[in-house]
Protein backbone atom coordinates (compact mmCIF):
# COMPACT_ATOMS: atom_id res chain seq x y z
CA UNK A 1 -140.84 27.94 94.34
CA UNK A 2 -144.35 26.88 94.98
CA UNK A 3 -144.15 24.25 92.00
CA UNK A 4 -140.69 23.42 93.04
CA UNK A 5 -142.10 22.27 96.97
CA UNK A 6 -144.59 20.45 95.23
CA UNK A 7 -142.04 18.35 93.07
CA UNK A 8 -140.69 17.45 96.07
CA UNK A 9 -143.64 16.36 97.76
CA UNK A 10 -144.33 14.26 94.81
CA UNK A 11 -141.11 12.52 94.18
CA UNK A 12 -140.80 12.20 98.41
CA UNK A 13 -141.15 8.47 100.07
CA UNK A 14 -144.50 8.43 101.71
CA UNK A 15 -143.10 5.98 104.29
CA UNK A 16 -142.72 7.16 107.76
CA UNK A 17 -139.34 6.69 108.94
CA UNK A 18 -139.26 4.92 112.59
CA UNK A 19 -135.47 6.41 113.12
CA UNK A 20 -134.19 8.09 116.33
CA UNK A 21 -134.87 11.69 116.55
CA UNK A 22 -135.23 12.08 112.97
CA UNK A 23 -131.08 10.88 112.53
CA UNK A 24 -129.37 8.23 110.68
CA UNK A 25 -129.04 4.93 112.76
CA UNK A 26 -126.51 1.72 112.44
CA UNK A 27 -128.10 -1.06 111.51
CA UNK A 28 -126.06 -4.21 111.94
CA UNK A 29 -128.49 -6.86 109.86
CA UNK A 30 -128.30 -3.63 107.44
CA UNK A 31 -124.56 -3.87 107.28
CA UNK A 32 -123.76 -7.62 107.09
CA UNK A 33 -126.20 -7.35 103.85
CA UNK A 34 -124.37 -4.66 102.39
CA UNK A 35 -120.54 -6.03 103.04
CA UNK A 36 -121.97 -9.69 101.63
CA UNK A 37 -123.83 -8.05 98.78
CA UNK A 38 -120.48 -5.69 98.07
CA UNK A 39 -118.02 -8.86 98.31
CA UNK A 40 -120.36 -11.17 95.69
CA UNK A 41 -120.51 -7.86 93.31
CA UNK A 42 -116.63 -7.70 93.18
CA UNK A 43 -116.31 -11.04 92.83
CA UNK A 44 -118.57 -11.09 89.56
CA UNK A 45 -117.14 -8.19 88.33
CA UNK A 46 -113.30 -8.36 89.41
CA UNK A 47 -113.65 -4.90 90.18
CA UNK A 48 -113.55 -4.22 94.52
CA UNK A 49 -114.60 -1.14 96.37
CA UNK A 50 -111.68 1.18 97.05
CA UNK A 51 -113.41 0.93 100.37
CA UNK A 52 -116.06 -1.31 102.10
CA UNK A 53 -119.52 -0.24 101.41
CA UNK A 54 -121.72 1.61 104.17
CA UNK A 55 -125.39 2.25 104.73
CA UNK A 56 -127.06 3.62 107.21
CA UNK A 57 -131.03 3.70 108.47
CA UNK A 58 -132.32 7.04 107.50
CA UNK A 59 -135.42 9.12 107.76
CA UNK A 60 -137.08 10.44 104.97
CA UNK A 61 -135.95 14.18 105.74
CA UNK A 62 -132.49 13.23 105.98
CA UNK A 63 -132.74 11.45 102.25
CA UNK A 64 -134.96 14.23 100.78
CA UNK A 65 -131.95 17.01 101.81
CA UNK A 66 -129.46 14.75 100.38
CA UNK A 67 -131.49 14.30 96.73
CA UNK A 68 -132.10 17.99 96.83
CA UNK A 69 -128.11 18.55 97.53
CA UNK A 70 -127.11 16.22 95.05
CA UNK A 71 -129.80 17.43 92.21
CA UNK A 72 -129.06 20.97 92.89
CA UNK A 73 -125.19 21.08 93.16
CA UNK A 74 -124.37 21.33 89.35
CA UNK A 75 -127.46 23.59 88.47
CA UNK A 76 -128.98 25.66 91.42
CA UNK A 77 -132.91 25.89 91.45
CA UNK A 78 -132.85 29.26 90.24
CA UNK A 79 -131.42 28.30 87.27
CA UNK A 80 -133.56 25.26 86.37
CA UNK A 81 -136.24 27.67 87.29
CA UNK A 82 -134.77 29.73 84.30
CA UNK A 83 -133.69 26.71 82.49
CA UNK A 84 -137.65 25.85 82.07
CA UNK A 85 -138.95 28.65 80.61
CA UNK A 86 -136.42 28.26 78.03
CA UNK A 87 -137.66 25.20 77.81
CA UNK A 88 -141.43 26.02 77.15
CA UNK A 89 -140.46 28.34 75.42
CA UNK A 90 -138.87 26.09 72.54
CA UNK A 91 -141.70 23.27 73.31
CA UNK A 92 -139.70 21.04 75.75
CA UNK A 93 -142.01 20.54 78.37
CA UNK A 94 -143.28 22.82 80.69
CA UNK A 95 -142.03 25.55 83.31
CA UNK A 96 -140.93 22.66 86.35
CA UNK A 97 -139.80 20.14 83.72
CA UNK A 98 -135.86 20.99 84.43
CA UNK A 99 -136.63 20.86 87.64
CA UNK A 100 -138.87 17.26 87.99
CA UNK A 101 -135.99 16.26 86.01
CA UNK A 102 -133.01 16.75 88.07
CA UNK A 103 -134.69 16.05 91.29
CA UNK A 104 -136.26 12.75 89.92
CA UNK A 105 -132.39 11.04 88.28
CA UNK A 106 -131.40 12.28 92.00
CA UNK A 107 -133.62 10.33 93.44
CA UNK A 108 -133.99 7.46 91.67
CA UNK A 109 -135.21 4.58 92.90
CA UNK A 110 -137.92 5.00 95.96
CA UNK A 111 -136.08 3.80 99.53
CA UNK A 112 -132.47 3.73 98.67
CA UNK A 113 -130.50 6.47 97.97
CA UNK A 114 -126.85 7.95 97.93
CA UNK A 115 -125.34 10.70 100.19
CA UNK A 116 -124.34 14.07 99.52
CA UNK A 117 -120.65 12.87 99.31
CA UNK A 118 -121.23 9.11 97.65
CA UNK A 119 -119.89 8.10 100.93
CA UNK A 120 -122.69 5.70 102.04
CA UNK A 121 -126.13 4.69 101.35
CA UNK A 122 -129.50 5.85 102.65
CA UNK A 123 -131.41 2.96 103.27
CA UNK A 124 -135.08 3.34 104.42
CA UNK A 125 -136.76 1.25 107.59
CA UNK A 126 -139.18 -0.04 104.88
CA UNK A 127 -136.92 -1.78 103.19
CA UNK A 128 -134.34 -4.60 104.23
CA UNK A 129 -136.70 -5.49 107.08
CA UNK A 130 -136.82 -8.79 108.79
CA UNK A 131 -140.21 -8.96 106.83
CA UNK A 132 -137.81 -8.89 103.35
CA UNK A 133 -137.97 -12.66 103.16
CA UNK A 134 -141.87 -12.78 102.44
CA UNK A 135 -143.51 -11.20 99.35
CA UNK A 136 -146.95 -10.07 100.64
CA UNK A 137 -147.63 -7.78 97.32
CA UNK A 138 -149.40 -9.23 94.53
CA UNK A 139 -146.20 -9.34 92.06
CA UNK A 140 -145.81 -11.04 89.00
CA UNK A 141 -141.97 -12.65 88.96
CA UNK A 142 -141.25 -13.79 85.03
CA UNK A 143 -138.49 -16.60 84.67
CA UNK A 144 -136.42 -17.10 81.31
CA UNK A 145 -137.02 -20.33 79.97
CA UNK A 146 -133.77 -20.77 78.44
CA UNK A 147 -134.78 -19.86 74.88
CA UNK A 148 -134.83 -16.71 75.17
CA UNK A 149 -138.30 -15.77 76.40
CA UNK A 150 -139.61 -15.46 79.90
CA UNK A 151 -142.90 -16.69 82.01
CA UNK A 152 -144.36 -16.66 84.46
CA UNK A 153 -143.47 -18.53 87.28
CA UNK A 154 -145.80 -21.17 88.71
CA UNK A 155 -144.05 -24.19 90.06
CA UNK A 156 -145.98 -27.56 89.48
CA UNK A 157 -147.16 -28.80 92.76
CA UNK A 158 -147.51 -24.87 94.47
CA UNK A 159 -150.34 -23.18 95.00
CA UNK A 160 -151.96 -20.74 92.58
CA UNK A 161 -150.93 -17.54 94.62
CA UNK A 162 -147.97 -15.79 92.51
CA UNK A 163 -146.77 -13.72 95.49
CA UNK A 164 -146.06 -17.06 97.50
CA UNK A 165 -144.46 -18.61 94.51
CA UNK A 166 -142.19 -15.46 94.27
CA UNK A 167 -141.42 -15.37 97.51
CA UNK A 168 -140.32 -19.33 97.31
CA UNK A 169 -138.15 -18.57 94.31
CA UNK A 170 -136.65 -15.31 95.83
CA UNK A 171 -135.99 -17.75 98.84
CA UNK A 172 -134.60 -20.64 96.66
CA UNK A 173 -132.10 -18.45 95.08
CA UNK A 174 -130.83 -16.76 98.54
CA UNK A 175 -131.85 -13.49 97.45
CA UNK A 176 -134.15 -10.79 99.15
CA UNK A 177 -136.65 -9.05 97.81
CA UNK A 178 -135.15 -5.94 97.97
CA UNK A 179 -131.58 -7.26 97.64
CA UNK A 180 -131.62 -6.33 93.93
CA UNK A 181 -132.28 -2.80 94.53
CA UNK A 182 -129.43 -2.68 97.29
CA UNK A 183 -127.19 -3.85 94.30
CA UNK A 184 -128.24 -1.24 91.88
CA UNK A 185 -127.41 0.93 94.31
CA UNK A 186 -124.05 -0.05 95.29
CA UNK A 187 -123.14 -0.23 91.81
CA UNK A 188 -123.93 3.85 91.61
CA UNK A 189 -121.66 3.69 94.90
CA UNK A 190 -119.11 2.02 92.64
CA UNK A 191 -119.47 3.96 89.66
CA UNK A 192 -119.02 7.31 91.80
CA UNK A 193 -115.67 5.77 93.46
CA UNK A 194 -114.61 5.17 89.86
CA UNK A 195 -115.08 8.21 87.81
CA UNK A 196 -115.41 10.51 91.34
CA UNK A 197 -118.50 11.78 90.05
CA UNK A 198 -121.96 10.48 90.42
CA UNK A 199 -124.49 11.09 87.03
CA UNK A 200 -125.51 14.67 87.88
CA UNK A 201 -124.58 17.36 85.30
CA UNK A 202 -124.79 20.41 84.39
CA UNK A 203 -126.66 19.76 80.73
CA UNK A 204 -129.82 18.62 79.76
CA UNK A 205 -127.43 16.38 77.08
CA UNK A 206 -124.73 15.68 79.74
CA UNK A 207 -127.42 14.69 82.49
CA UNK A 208 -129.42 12.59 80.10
CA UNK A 209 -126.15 10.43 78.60
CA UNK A 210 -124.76 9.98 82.69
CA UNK A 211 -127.66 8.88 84.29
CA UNK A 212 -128.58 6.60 80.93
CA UNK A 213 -124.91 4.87 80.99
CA UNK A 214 -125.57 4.80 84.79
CA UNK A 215 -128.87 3.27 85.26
CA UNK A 216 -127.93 0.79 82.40
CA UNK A 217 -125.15 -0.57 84.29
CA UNK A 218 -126.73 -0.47 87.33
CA UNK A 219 -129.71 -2.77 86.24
CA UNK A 220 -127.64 -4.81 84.58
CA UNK A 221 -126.11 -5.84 87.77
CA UNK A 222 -129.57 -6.24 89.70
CA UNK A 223 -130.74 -8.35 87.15
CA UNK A 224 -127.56 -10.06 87.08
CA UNK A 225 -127.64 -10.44 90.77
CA UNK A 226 -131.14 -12.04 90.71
CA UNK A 227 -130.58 -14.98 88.89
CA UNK A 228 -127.08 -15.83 89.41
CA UNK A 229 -128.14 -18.01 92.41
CA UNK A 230 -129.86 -20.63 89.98
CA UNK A 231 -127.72 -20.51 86.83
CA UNK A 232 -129.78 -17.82 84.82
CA UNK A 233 -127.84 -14.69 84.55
CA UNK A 234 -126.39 -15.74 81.36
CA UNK A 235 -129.77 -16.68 80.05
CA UNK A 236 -131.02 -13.52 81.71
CA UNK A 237 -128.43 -10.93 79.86
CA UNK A 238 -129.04 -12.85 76.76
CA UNK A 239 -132.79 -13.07 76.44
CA UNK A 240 -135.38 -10.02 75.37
CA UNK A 241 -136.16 -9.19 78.59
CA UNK A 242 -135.50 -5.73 80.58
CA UNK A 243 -135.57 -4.33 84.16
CA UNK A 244 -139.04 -3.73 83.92
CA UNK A 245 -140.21 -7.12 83.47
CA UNK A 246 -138.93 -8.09 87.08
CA UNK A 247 -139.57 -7.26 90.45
CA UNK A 248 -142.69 -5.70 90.13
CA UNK A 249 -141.03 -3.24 87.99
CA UNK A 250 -139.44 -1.87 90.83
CA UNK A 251 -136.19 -0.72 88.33
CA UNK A 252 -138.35 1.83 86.75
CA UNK A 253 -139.62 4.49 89.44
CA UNK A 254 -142.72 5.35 89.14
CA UNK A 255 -142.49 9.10 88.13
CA UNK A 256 -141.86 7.61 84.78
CA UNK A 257 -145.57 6.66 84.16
CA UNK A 258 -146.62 9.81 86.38
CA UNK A 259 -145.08 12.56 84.35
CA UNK A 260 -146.53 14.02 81.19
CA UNK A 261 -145.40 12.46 77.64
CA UNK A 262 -142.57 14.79 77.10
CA UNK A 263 -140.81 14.27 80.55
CA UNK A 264 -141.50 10.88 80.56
CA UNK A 265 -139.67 10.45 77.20
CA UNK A 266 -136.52 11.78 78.51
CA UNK A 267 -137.20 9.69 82.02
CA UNK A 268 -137.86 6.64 79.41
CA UNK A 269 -134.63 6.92 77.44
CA UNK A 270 -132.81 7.09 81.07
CA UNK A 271 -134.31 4.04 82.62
CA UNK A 272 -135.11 2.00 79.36
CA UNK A 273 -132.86 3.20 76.57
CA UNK A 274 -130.12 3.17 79.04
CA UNK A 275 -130.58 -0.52 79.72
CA UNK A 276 -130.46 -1.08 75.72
CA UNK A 277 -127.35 0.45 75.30
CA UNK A 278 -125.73 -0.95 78.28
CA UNK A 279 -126.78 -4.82 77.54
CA UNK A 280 -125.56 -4.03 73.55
CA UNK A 281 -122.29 -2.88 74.69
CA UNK A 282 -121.45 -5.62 77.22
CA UNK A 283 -122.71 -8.39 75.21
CA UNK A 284 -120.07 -7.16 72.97
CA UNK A 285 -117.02 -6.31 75.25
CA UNK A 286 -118.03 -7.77 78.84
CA UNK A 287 -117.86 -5.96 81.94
CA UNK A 288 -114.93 -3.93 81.28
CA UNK A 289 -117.12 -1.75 79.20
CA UNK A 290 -118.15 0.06 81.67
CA UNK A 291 -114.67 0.81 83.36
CA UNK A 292 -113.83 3.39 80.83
CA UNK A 293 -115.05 7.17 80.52
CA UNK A 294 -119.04 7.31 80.08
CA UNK A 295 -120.85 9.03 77.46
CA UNK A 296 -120.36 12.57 77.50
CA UNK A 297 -123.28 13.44 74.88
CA UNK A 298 -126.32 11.62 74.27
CA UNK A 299 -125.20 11.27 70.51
CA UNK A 300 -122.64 9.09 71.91
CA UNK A 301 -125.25 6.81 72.47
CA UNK A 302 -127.65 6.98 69.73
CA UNK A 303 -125.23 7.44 67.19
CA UNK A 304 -121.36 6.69 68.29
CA UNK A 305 -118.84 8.34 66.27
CA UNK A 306 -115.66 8.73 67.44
CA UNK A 307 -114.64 11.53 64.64
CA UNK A 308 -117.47 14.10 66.33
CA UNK A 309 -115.71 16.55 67.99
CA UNK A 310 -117.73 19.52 70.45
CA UNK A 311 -118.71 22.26 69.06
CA UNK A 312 -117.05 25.42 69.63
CA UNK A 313 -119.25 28.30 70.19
CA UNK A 314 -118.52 32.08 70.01
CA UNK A 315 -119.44 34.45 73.06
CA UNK A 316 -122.95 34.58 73.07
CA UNK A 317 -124.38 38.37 72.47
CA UNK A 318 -127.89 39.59 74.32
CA UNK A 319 -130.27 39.62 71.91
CA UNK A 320 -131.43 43.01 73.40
CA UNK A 321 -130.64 46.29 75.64
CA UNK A 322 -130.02 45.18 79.18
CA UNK A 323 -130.55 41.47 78.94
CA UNK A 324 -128.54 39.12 81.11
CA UNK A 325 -127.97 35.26 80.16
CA UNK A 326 -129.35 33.91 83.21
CA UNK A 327 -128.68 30.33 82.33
CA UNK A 328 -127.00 28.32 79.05
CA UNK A 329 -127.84 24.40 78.04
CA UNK A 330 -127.72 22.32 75.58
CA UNK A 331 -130.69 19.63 74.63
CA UNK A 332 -128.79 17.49 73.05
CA UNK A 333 -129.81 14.67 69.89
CA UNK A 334 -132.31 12.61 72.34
CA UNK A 335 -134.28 16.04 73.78
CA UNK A 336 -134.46 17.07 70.49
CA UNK A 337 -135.41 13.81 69.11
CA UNK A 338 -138.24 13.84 71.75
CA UNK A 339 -139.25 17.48 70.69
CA UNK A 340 -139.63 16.90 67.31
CA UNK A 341 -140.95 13.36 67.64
CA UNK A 342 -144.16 13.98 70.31
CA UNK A 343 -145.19 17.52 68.87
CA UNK A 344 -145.38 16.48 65.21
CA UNK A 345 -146.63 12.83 65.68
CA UNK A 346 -143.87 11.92 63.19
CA UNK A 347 -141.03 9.75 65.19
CA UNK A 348 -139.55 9.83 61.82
CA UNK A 349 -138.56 13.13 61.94
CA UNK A 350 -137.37 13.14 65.37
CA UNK A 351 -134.95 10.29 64.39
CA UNK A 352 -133.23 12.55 61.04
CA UNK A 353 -132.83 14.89 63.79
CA UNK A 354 -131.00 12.91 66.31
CA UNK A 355 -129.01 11.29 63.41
CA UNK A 356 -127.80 14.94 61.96
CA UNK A 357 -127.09 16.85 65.38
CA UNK A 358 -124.04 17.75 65.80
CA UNK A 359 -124.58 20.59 68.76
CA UNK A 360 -127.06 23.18 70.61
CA UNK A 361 -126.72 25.89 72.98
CA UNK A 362 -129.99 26.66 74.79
CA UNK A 363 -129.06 30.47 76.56
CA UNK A 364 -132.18 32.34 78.70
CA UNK A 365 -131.66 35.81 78.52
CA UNK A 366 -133.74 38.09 80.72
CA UNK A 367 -133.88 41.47 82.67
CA UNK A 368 -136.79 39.80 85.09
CA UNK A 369 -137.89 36.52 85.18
CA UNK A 370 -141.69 37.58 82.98
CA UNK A 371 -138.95 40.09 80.46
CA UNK A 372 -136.62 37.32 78.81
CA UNK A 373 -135.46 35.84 75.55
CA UNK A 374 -134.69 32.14 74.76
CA UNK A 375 -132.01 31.86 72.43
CA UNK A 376 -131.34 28.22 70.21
CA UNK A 377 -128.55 27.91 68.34
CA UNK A 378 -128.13 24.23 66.73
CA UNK A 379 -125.27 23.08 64.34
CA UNK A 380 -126.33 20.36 62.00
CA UNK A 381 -124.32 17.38 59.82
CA UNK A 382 -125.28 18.99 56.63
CA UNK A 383 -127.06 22.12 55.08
CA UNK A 384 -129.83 19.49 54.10
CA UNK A 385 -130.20 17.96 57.77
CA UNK A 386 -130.26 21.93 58.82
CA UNK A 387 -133.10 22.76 56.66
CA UNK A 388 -135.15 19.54 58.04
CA UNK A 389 -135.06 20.73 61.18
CA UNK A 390 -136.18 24.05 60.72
CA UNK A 391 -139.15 22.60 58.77
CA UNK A 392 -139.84 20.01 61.81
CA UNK A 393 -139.45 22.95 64.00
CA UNK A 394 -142.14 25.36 62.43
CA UNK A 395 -144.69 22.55 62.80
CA UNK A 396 -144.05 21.85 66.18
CA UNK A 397 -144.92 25.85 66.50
CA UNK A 398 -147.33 24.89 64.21
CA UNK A 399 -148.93 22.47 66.42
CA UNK A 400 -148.82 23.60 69.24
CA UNK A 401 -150.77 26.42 68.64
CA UNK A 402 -152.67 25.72 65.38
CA UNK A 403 -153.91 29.39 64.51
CA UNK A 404 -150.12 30.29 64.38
CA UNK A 405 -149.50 32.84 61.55
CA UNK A 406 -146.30 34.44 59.50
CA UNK A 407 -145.35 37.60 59.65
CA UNK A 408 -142.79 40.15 58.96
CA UNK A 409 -140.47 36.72 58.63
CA UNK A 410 -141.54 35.30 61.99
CA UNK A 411 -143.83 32.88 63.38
CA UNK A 412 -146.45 34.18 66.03
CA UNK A 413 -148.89 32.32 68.24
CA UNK A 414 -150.99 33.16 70.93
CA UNK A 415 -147.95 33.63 73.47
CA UNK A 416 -144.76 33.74 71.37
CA UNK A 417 -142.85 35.05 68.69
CA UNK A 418 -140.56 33.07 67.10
CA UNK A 419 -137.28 33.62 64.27
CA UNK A 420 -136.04 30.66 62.66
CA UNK A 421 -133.02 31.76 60.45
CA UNK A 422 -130.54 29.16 59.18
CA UNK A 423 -127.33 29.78 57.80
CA UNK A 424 -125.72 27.06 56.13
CA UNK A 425 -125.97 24.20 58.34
CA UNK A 426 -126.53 26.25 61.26
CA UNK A 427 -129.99 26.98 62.64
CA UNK A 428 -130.68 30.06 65.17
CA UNK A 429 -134.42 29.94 66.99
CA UNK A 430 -135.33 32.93 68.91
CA UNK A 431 -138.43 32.60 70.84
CA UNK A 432 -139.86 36.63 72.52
CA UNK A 433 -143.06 36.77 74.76
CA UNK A 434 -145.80 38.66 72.26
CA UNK A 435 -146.21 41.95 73.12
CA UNK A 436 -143.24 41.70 75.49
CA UNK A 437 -140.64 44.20 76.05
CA UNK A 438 -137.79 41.69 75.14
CA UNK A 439 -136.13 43.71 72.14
């Protein structure tokens, strides 16, 4: 739990609250900017709120219980904690990873943030302030120039100082600062009144595809909400230009650029992949695009095919005396496609692998948390595509530890024993502790 406090001391807003006694407070300038920014959202969209918007001042204690609610409802921290020593086990990361994870698509953004029951908005004092209409930072603000490019803004006849020329165009097209982000987030208010679940689940896969579709959509709408004001939000969702190139890069939290390369790969295809496929998909069908079910998988993204159907697994049998399945996932095409892709240098390989997954079960298995086996069991397109990635597999063992040798028809490194056995287009990894007592 040690690691676990210190994720959340990490991914915590280092702002200090000025609330009363440490509650949520009505804010009336808060909640005239929320009701106008709600009505010009449904107007845009033709889609309303099944009821008016809310937010409320809240102190940083108050939002941190709520993100650790809302992270931990689906998957309780004992079972991430399981969850990642399956995945270091199989490569994916290391033992917090599930956890930084969950807690970090909870979060989201730094200052805003949804309650336990989607039924309002956690808005911190730092943001929204009467200071909002001044940007004292030294941000960049890019401006497409109609051909489908951006730069950066300089207005002829203003000074040389970029913040003051942001601020001037933030002020020119009626929009705060922060105004964008308290879009975003009333679009994840939406999204939960729509589907009457927010982006959390119980996957690795499931979690990844949600909070993709959902952080697409939502930056869509800031972005769309920026430029409306002066004509350019057609020009905007047309152009090659993402949330990251605006507002300081405010739309990407920072944890992205914080966390090692394999976390930040799945945080990356959330936050910057998810944009992709939500721009792609509306350029193509409009808003109503996102009124229907979201991605269950995150093949549905990378690869749509509506003739995939789930895999159906038999009961699961402990690959030992007295083992206990302590928790079951599955990685799905784009944690796989990172696997593959960072530990063998070869994004190649990680991309035949996305392509040919068809499904995974991740299952821990343990008597104690140090006495456990991690089971993965992956069903490929074709025997082919099976074999592939049981060859990109043994060199990410391979790499990882380089004086890795076979025996008795296993792989063993330093730490871990591992059985790769396929069976037709079927592939079944069993990682055991060396030395341990897992058999």
């Amino acid at each position: 739990m040690k690691a676990l406090a210190l994720t959340l001391i990490l991914l915590a807003p280092t702002a200090d609250p000025q609330t009363v006694g440490g509650a949520a407070i009505e804010d009336p300038d808060l909640a005239r900017s929320v009701r106008r920014i709600g009505e010009e959202l449904a107007q845009a969209r033709g889609e309303g709120f099944d009821r008016p918007p809310r937010a409320v001042r809240s102190p940083a204690v108050l939002t941190d219980i709520a993100v650790e609610a809302r992270a931990y409802r689906t998957v309780g921290p004992s079972r991430l904690e399981a969850r990642g020593r399956a995945w270091n086990d199989v490569g994916l990361g290391g033992p917090v990873s599930p956890q930084l994870l969950w807690l970090a698509l909870a979060r989201d953004l730094p200052g805003i943030d949804l309650d336990v029951d989607g039924a309002r908005l956690l808005v911190s004092p730092t943001r929204l302030t009467d200071d909002d209409y001044g940007v004292t930072s030294d941000e960049r603000l890019y401006v497409p120039d109609g051909e489908g490019t951006v730069h950066e803004l300089r207005p002829e006849g203003a000074g040389t100082d970029v913040a003051d020329d942001a601020g001037d165009f933030l002020l020119a097209t009626g929009v705060r600062p922060d105004e964008p982000l308290l879009a975003h987030y009333l679009m994840h208010l939406r999204q939960l009144e729509r589907h009457g679940e927010d982006s959390i689940r119980e996957t690795t896969d499931g979690l990844l595809a949600a909070a993709a579709w959902s952080e697409g959509e939502a930056n869509l709408v800031s972005l769309y909400f920026l430029f409306k004001g002066v004509g350019l939000a057609r020009t905007v969702l047309t152009g090659p230009v993402g949330p990251a190139d605006f507002l300081d890069g405010q739309l990407i939290p920072d944890v992205v650029e914080e966390s090692s390369p394999m976390d930040a790969s799945l945080l990356r295809f959330v936050y910057e992949d998810g944009y992709d496929f939500a721009i792609e998909r509306f350029r193509a069908q409009g808003w109503n695009v996102f009124l229907g079910p979201g991605p269950s998988s995150t093949a549905d993204l990378l690869n749509p095919d509506p003739s995939r159907a789930a895999v159906r697994w038999p009961d699961p049998t402990p690959p030992g005396e007295g083992l206990v399945a302590v928790d079951t996932d599955s990685l799905g095409a784009q944690a796989t496609l990172s696997l593959i892709s960072i530990w063998t240098g070869r994004s190649q390989d990680g991309l035949n692998a996305a392509r040919n997954w068809v499904g995974d079960r991740l299952i821990r298995w343990e008597r104690a948390p140090d006495d456990g086996v991690t089971v993965w069991e992956t069903r490929w397109r074709t025997e082919a595509a099976a074999t592939g990635f049981a060859a990109a597999f043994e060199k990410v063992v391979r790499r990882r530890d380089p004086r890795t040798v076979e025996e008795e028809g296993a792989l063993s490194s330093k730490f871990r024993r591992f059985r790769i056995d396929r069976d037709g287009a079927s592939v079944r990894i069993e990682v055991r502790a060396v030395g341990g007592s897992g058999g």
